[in-house]
N, C-alpha and C. Protein backbone atom coordinates (compact mmCIF):
# COMPACT_ATOMS: atom_id res chain seq x y z
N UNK A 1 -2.53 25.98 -5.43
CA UNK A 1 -2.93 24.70 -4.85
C UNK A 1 -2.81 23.61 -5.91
N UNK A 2 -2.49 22.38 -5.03
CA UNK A 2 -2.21 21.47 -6.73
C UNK A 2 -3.75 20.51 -6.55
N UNK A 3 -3.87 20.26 -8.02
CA UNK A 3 -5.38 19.92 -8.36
C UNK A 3 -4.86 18.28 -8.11
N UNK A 4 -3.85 17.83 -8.17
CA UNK A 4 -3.44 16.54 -8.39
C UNK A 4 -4.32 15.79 -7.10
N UNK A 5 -5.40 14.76 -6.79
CA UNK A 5 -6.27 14.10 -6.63
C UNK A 5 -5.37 13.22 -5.41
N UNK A 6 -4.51 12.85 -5.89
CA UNK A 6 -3.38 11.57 -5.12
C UNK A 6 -2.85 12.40 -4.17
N UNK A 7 -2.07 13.71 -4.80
CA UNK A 7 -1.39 14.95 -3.57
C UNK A 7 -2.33 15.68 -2.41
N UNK A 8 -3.24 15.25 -2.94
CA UNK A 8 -4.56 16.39 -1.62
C UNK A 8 -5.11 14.61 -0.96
N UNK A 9 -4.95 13.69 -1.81
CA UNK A 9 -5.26 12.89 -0.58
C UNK A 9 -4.29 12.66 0.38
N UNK A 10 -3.20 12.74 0.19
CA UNK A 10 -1.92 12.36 0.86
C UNK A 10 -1.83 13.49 1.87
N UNK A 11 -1.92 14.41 1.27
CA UNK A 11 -2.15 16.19 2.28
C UNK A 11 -3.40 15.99 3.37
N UNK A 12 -4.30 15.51 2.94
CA UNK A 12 -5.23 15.20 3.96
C UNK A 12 -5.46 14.18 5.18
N UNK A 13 -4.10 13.34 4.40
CA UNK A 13 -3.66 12.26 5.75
C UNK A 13 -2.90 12.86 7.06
N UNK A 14 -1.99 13.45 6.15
CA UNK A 14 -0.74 14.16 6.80
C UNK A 14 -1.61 15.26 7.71
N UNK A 15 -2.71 15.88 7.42
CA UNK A 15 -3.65 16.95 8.00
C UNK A 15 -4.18 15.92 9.59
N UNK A 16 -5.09 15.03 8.76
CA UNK A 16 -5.79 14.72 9.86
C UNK A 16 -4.75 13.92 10.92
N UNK A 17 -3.53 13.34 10.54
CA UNK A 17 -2.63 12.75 11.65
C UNK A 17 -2.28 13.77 12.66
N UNK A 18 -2.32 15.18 12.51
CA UNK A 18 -1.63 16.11 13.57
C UNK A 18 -0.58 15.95 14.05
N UNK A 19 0.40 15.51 13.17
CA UNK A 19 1.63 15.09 13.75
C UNK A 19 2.48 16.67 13.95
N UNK A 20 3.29 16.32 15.61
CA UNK A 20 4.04 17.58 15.87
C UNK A 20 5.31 17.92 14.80
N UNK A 21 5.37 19.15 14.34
CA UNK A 21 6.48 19.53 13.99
C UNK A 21 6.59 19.60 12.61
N UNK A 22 4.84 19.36 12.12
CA UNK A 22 4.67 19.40 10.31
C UNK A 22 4.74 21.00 9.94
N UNK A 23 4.18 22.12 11.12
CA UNK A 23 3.41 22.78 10.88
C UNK A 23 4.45 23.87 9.84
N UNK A 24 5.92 23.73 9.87
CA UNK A 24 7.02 23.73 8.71
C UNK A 24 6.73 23.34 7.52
N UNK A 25 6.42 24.26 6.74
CA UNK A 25 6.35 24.10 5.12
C UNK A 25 7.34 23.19 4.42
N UNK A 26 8.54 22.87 4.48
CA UNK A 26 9.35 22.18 4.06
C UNK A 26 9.17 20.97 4.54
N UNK A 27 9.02 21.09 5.87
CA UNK A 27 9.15 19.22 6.47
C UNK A 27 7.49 18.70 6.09
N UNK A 28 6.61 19.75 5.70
CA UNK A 28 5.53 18.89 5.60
C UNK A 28 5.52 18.49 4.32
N UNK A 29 5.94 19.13 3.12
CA UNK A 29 6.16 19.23 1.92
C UNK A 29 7.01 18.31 1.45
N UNK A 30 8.09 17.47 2.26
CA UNK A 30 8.92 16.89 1.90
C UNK A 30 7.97 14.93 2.09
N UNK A 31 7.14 15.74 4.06
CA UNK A 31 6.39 14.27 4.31
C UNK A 31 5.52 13.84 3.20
N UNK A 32 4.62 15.22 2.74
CA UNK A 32 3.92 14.46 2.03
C UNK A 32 4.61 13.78 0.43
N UNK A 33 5.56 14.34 -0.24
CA UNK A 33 5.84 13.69 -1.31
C UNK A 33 6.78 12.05 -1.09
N UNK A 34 7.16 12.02 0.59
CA UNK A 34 7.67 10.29 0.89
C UNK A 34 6.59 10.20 0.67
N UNK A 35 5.30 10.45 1.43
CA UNK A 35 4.38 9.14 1.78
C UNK A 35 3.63 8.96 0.22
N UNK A 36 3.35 10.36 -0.49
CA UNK A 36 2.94 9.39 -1.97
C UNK A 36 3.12 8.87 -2.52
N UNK A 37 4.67 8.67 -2.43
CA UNK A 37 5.98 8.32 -3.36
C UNK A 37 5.19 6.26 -2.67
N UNK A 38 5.69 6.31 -1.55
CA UNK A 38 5.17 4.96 -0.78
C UNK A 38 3.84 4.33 -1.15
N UNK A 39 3.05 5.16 -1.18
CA UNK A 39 1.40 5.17 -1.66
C UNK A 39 1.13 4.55 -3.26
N UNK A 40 1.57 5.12 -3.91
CA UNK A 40 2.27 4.89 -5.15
C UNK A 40 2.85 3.38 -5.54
N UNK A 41 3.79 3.59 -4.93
CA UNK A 41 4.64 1.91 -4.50
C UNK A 41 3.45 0.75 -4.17
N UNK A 42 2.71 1.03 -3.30
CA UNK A 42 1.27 0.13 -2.75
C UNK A 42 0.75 -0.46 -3.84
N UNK A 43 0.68 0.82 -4.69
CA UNK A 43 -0.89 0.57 -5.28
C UNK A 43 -0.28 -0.10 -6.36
N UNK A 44 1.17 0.28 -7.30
CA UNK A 44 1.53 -0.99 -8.36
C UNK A 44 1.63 -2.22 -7.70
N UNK A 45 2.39 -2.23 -6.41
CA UNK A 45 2.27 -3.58 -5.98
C UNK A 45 1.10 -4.31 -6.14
N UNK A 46 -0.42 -3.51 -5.50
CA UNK A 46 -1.55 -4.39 -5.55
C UNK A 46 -1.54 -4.65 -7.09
N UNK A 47 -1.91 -3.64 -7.99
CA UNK A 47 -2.31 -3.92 -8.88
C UNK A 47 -1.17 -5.32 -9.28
N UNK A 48 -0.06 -5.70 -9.45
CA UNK A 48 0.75 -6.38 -9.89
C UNK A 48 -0.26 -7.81 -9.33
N UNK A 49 -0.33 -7.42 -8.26
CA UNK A 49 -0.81 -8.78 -7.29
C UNK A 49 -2.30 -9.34 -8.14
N UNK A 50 -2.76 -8.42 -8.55
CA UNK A 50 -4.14 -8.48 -8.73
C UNK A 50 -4.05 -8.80 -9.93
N UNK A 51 -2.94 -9.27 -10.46
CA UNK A 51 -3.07 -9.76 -12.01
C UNK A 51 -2.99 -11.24 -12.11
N UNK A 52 -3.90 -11.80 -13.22
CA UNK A 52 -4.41 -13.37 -12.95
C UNK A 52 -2.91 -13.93 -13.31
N UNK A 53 -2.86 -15.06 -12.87
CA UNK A 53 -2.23 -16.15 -13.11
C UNK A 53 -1.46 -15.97 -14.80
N UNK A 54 -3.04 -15.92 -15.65
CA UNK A 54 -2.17 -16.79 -16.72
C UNK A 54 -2.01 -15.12 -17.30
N UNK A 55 -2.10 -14.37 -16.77
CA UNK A 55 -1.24 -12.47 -17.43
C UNK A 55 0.37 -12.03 -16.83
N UNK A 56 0.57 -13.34 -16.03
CA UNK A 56 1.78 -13.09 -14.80
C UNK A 56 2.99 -12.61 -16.18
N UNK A 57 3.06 -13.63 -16.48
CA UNK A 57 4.55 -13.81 -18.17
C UNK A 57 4.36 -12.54 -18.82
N UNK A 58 3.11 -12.77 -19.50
CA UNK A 58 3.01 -11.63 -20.61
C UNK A 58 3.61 -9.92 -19.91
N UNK A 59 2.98 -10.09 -18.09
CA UNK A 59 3.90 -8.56 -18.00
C UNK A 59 4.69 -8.34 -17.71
N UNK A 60 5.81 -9.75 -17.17
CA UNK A 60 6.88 -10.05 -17.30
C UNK A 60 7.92 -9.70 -18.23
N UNK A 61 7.21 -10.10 -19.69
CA UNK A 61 7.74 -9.52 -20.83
C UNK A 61 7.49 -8.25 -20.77
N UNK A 62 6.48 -7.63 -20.60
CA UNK A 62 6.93 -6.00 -20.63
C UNK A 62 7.85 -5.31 -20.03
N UNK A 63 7.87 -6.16 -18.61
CA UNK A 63 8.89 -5.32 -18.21
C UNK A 63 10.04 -5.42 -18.31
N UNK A 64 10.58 -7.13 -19.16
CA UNK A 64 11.49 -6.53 -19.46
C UNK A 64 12.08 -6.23 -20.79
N UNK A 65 11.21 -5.42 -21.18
CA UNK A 65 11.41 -4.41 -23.00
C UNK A 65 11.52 -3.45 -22.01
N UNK A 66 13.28 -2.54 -22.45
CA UNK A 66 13.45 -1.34 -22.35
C UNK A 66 12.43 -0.37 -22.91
N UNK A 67 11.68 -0.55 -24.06
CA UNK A 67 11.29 -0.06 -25.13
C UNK A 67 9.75 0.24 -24.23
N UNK A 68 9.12 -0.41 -23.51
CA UNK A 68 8.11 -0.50 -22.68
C UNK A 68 7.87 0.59 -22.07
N UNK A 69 6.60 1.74 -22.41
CA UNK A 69 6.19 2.63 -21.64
C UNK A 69 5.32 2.60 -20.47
N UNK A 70 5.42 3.50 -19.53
CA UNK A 70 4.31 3.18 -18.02
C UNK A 70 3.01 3.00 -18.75
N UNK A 71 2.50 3.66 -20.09
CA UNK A 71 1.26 3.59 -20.58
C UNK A 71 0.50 2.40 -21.26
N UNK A 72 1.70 1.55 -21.54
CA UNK A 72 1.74 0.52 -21.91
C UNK A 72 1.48 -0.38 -21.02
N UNK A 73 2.37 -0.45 -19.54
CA UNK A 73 2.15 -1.39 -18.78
C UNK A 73 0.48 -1.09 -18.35
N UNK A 74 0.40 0.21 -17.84
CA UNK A 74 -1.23 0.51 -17.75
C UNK A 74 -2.29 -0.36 -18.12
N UNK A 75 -2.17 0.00 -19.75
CA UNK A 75 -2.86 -0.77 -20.32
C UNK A 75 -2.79 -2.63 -20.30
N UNK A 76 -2.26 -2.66 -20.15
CA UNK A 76 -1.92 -4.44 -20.25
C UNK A 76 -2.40 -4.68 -18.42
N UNK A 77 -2.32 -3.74 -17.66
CA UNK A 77 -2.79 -4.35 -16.61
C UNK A 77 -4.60 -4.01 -16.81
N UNK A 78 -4.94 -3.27 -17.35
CA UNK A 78 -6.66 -2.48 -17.50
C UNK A 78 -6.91 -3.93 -18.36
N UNK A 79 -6.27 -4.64 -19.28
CA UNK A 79 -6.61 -4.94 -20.15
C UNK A 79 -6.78 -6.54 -19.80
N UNK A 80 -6.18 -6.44 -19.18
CA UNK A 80 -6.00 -8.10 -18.35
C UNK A 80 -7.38 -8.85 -17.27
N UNK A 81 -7.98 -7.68 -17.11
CA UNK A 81 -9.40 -7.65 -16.26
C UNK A 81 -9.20 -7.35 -15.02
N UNK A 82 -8.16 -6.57 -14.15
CA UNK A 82 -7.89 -6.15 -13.08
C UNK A 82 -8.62 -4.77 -12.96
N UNK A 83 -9.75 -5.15 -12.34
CA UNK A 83 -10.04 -3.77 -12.11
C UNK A 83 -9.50 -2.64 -11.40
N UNK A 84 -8.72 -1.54 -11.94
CA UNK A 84 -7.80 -0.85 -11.63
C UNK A 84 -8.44 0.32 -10.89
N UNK A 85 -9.47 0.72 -10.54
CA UNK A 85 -10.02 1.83 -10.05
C UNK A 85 -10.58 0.92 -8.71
N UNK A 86 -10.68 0.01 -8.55
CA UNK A 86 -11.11 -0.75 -6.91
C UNK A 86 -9.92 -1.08 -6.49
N UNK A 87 -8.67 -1.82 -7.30
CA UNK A 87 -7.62 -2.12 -6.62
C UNK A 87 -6.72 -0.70 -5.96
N UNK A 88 -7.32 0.72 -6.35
CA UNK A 88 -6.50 1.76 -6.60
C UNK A 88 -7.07 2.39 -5.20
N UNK A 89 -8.72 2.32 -4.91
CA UNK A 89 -9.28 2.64 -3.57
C UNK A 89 -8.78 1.80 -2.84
N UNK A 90 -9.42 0.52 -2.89
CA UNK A 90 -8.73 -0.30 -1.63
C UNK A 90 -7.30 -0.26 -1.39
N UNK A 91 -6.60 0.03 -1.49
CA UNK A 91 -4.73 0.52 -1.74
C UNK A 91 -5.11 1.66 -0.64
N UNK A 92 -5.55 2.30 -1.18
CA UNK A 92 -5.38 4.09 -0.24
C UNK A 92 -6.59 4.28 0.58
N UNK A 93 -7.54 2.93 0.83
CA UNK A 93 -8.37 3.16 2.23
C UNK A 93 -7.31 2.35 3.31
N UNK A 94 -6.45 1.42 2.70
CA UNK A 94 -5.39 0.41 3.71
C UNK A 94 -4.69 1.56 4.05
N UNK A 95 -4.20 2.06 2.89
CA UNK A 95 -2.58 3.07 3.34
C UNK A 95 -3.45 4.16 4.64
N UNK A 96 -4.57 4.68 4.12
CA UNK A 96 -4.57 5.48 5.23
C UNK A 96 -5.20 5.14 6.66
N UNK A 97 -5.80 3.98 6.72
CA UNK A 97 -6.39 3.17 7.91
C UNK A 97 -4.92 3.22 9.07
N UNK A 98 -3.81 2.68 7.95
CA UNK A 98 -2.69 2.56 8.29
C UNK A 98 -2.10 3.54 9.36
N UNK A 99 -1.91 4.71 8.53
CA UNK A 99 -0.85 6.01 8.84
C UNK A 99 -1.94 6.26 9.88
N UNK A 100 -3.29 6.37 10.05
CA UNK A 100 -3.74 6.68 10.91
C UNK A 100 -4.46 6.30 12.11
N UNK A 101 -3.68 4.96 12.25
CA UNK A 101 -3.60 4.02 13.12
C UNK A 101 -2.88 4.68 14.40
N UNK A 102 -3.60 4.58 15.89
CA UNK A 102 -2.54 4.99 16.73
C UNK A 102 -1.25 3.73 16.72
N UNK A 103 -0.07 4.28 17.42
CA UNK A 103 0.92 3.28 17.38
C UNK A 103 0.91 2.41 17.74
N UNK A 104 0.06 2.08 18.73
CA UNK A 104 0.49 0.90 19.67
C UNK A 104 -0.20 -0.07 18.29
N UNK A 105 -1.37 0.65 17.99
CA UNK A 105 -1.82 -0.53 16.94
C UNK A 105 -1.24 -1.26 15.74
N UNK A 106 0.25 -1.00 15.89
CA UNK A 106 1.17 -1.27 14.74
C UNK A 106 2.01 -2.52 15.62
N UNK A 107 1.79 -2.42 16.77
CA UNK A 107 2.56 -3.55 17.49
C UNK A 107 2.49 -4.62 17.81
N UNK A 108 0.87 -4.87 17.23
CA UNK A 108 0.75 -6.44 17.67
C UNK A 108 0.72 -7.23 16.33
C-alpha cells in the first residue's frame, strides 16, 4: 500500500465517486495518477496565486534559473508568507467538492 498522503487522498476520491468500470486495476491506477497529476497542477497554481504582489518578480527570477530547484522554489514560496499548508487544503477540499459533484452540477 503506498503511504504517500496525496495518493490515498486521490484513491479515496476515485473510491467514493463509484464510477463504472474502475473496478480494473489498471484503469483505476492509471485514473488515479491523471487526477493527482491535475491535483498537483491546482495546488502550484494556487499557491503561485497566493503569492503577494511585491514576491511576483523575485519568483519569476527563479523560474527562470535553469539552475533553480523545486526545493528552492518551495522555499521562496514558504518564505514569502503564503501559507502553504491552508493554500494546499483548500486546493484539495475544491478539487474534491469538484470530482464529486453530480454532473449536472458542472453545467450551470
Amino acid at each position: 500500500m503506498n503511504s504517500d498522503p496525496l495518493d490515498q487522498f486521490v484513491r479515496d476520491i476515485v473510491a467514493d465517486k463509484r464510477l463504472p468500470g474502475v473496478d480494473d486495476d489498471e484503469v483505476r491506477e492509471q485514473l488515479v495518477t491523471d487526477l493527482k497529476e491535475r491535483l498537483l497542477d491546482q495546488v502550484d497554481r494556487a499557491m503561485v496565486d497566493a503569492l503577494p504582489d511585491d514576491k511576483v518578480d523575485g519568483f519569476n527570477e527563479l523560474l527562470d534559473n535553469e539552475a533553480t530547484t523545486d526545493e528552492q522554489i518551495q522555499a521562496y514560496i514558504a518564505q514569502s508568507g503564503v501559507d502553504t499548508q491552508q493554500v494546499a487544503t483548500d486546493t484539495m477540499v475544491r478539487f474534491r467538492e469538484l470530482y464529486l459533484a453530480p454532473p449536472e452540477a458542472h453545467e450551470s
